[in-house]
N, C-alpha and C. Protein backbone atom coordinates (compact mmCIF):
# COMPACT_ATOMS: atom_id res chain seq x y z
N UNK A 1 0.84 -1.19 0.00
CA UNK A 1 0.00 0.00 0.00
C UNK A 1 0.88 1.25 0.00
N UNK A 2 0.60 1.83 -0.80
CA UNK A 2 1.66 3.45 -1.14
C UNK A 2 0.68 4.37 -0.18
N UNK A 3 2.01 5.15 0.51
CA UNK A 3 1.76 6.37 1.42
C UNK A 3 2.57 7.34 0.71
N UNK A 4 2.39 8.58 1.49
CA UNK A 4 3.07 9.95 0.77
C UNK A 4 3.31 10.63 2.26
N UNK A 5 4.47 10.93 2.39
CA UNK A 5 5.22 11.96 3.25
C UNK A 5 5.21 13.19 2.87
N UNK A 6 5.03 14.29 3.41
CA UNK A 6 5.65 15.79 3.03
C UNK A 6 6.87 15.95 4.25
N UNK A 7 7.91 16.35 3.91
CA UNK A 7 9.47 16.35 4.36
C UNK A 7 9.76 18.09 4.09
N UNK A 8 10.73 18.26 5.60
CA UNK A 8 11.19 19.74 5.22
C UNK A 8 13.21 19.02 6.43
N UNK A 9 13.85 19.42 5.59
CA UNK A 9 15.32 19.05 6.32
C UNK A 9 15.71 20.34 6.78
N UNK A 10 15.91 20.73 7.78
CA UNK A 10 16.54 21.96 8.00
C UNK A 10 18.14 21.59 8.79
N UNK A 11 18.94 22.75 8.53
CA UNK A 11 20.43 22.74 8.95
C UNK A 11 21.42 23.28 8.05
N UNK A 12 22.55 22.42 7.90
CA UNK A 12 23.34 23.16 6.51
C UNK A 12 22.73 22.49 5.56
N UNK A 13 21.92 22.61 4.74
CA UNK A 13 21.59 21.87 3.39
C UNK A 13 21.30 22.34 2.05
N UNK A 14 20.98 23.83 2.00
CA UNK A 14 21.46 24.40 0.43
C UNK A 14 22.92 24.60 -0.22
N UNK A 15 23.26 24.26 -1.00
CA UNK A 15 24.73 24.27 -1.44
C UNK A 15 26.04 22.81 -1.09
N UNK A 16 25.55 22.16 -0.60
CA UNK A 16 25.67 20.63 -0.16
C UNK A 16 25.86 19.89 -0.83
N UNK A 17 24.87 20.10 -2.16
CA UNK A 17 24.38 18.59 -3.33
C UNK A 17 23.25 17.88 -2.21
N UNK A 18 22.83 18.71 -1.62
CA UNK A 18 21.54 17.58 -1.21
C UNK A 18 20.18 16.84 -1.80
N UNK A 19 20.13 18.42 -2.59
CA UNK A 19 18.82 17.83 -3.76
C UNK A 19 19.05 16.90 -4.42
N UNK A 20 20.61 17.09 -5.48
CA UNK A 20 20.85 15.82 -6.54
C UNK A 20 20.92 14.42 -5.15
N UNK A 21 21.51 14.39 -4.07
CA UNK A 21 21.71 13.41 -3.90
C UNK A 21 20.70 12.71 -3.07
N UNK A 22 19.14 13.70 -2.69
CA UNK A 22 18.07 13.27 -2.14
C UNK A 22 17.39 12.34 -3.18
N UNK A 23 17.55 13.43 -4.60
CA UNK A 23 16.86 12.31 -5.81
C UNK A 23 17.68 10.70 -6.13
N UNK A 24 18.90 10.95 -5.91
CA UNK A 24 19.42 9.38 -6.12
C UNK A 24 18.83 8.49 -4.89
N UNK A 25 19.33 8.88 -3.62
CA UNK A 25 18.14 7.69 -2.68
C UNK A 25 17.03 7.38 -3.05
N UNK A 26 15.83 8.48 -3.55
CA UNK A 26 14.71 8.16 -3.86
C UNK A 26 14.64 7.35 -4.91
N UNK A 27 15.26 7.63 -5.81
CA UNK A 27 14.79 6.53 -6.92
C UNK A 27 15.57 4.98 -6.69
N UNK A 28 16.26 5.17 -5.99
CA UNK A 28 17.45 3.50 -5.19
C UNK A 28 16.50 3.08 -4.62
N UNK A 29 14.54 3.42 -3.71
CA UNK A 29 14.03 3.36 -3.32
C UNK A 29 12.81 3.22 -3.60
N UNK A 30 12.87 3.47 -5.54
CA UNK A 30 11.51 3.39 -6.01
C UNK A 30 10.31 4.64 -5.61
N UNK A 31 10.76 5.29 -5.12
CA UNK A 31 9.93 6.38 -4.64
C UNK A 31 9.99 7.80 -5.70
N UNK A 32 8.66 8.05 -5.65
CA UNK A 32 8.23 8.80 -6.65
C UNK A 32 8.14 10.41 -5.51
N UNK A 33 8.07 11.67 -6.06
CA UNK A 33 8.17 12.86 -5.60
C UNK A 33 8.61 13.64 -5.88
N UNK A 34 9.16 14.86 -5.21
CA UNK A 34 10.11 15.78 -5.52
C UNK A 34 10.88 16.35 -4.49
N UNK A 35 12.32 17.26 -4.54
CA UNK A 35 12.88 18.01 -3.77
C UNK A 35 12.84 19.34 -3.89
N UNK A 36 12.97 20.26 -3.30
CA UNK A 36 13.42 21.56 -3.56
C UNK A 36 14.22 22.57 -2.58
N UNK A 37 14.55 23.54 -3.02
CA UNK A 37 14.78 24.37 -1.86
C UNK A 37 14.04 25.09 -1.55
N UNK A 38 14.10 25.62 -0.15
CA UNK A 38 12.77 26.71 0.38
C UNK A 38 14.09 27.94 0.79
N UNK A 39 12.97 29.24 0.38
CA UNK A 39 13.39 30.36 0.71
C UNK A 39 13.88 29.84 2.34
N UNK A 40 13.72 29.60 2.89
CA UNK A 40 13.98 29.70 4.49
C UNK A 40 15.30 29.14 4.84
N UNK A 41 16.34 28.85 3.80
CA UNK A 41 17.60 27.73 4.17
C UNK A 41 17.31 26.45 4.10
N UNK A 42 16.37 25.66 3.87
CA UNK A 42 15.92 24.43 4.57
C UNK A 42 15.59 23.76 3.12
N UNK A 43 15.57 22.56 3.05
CA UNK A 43 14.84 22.21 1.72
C UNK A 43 13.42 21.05 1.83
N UNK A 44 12.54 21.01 1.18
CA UNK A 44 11.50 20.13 1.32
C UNK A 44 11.19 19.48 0.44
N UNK A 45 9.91 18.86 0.43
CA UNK A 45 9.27 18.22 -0.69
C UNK A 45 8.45 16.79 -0.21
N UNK A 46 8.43 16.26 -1.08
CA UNK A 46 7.01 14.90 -1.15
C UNK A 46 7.82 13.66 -1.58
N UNK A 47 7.73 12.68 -0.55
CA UNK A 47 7.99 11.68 -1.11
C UNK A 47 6.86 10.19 -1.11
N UNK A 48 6.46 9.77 -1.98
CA UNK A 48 5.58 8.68 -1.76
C UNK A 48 6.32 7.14 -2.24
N UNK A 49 5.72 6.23 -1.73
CA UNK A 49 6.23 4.60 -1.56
C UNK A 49 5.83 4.01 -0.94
N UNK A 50 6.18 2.20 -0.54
CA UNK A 50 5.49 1.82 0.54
C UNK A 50 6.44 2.32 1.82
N UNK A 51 5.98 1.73 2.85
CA UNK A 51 5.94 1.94 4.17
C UNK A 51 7.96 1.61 4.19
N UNK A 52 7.73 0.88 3.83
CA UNK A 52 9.55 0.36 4.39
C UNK A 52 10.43 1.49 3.40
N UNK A 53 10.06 1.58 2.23
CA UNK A 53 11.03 2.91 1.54
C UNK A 53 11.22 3.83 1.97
N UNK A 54 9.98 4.88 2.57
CA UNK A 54 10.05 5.87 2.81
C UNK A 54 10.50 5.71 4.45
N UNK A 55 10.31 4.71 5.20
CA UNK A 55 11.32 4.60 6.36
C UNK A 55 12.89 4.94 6.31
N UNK A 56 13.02 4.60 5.40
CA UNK A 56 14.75 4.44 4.87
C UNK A 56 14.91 5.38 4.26
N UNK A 57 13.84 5.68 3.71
CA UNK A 57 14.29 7.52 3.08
C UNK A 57 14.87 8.55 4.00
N UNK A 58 13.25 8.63 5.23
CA UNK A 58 13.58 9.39 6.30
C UNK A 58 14.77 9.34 6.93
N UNK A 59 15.63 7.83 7.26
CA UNK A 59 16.79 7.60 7.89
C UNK A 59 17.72 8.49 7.01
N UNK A 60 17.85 8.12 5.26
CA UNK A 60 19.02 8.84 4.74
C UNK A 60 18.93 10.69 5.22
N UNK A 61 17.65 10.97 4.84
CA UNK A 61 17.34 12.49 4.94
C UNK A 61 18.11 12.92 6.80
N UNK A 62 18.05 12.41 7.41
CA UNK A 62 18.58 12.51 8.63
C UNK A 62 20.44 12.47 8.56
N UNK A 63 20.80 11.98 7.98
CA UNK A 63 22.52 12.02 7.74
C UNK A 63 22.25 12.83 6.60
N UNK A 64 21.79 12.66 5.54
CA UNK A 64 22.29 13.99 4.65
C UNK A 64 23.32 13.65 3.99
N UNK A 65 23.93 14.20 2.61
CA UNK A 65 25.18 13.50 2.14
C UNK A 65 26.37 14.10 3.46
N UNK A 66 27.60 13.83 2.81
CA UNK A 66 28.83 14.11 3.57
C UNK A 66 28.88 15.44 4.12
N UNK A 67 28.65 16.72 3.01
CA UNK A 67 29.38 18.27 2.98
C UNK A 67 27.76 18.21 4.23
N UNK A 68 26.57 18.17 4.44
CA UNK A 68 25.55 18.51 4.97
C UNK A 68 25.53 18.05 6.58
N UNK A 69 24.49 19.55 7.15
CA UNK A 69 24.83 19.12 8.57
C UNK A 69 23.52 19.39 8.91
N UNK A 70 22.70 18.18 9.39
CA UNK A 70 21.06 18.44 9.34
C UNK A 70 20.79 18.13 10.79
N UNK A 71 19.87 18.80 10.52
CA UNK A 71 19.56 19.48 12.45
C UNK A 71 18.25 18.70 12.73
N UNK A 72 17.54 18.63 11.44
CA UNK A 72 15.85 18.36 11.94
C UNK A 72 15.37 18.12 10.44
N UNK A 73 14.46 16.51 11.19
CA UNK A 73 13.62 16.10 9.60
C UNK A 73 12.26 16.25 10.00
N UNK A 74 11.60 16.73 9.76
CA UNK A 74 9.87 17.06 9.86
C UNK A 74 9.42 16.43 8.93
N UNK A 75 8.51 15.24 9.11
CA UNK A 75 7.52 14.86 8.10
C UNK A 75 6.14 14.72 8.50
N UNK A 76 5.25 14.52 7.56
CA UNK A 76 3.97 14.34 8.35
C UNK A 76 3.53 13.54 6.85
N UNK A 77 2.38 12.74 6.85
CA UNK A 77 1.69 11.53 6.39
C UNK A 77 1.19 12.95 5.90
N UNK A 78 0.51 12.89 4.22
CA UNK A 78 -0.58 13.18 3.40
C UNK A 78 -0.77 12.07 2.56
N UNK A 79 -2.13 13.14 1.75
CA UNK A 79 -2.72 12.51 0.47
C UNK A 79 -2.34 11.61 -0.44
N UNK A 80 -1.73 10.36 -0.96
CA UNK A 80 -1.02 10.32 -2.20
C UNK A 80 -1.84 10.88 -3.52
N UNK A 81 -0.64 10.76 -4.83
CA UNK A 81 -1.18 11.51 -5.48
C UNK A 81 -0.64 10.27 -6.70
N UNK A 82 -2.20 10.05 -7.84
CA UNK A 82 -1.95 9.13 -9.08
C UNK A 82 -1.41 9.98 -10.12
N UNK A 83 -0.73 8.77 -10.69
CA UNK A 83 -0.03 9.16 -12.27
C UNK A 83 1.10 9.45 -12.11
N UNK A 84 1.75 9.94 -10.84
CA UNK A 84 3.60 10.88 -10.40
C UNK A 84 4.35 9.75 -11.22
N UNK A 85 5.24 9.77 -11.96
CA UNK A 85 6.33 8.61 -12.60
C UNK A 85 7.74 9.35 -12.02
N UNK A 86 8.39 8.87 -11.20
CA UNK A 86 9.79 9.36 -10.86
C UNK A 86 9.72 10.26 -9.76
N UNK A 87 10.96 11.34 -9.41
CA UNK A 87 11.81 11.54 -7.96
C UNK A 87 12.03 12.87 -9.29
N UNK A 88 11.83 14.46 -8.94
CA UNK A 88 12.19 15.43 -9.33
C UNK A 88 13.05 16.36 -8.45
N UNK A 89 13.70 17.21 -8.90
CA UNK A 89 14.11 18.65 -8.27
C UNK A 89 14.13 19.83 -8.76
């Protein structure tokens, strides 16, 4: 059964490579969504999958690649959404 997360990473994470390297977990994960950056320093976005992907998503989003120093992962359960094909930024 596919769920959908909304995710916001805050800490050092614009200028990092976090986006390119949020989209490689996601798709290593089969998970469909997107990344971005937010005006606020922080970056967010949607990730949907089953239950065990997006577990392991959340874990990577918590380490962050190497250069990144993440303070806080906020997610909360929404809507999923039909037709998404792939992991954007």
């Amino acid at each position: 059964m596919s769920k959908r997360v909304s995710y916001k990473v805050t800490g050092t994470v614009q200028g990092v490579n976090f986006r390119s390297w949020t989209v490689d977990k996601a798709k290593s994960l089969n998970l469909t969504g997107f990344v971005k950056n937010a005006d606020d320093g922080s970056v967010t976005g949607e990730a949907q999958g089953d239950q065990g992907s997006l577990d392991k998503f959340v874990q990577h989003l918590n380490k962050g690649p190497g250069p990144a120093d993440v303070n806080q992962v906020e997610q909360k359960e929404i809507g999923t959404k039909e037709g998404e094909s792939g992991f954007s930024q």
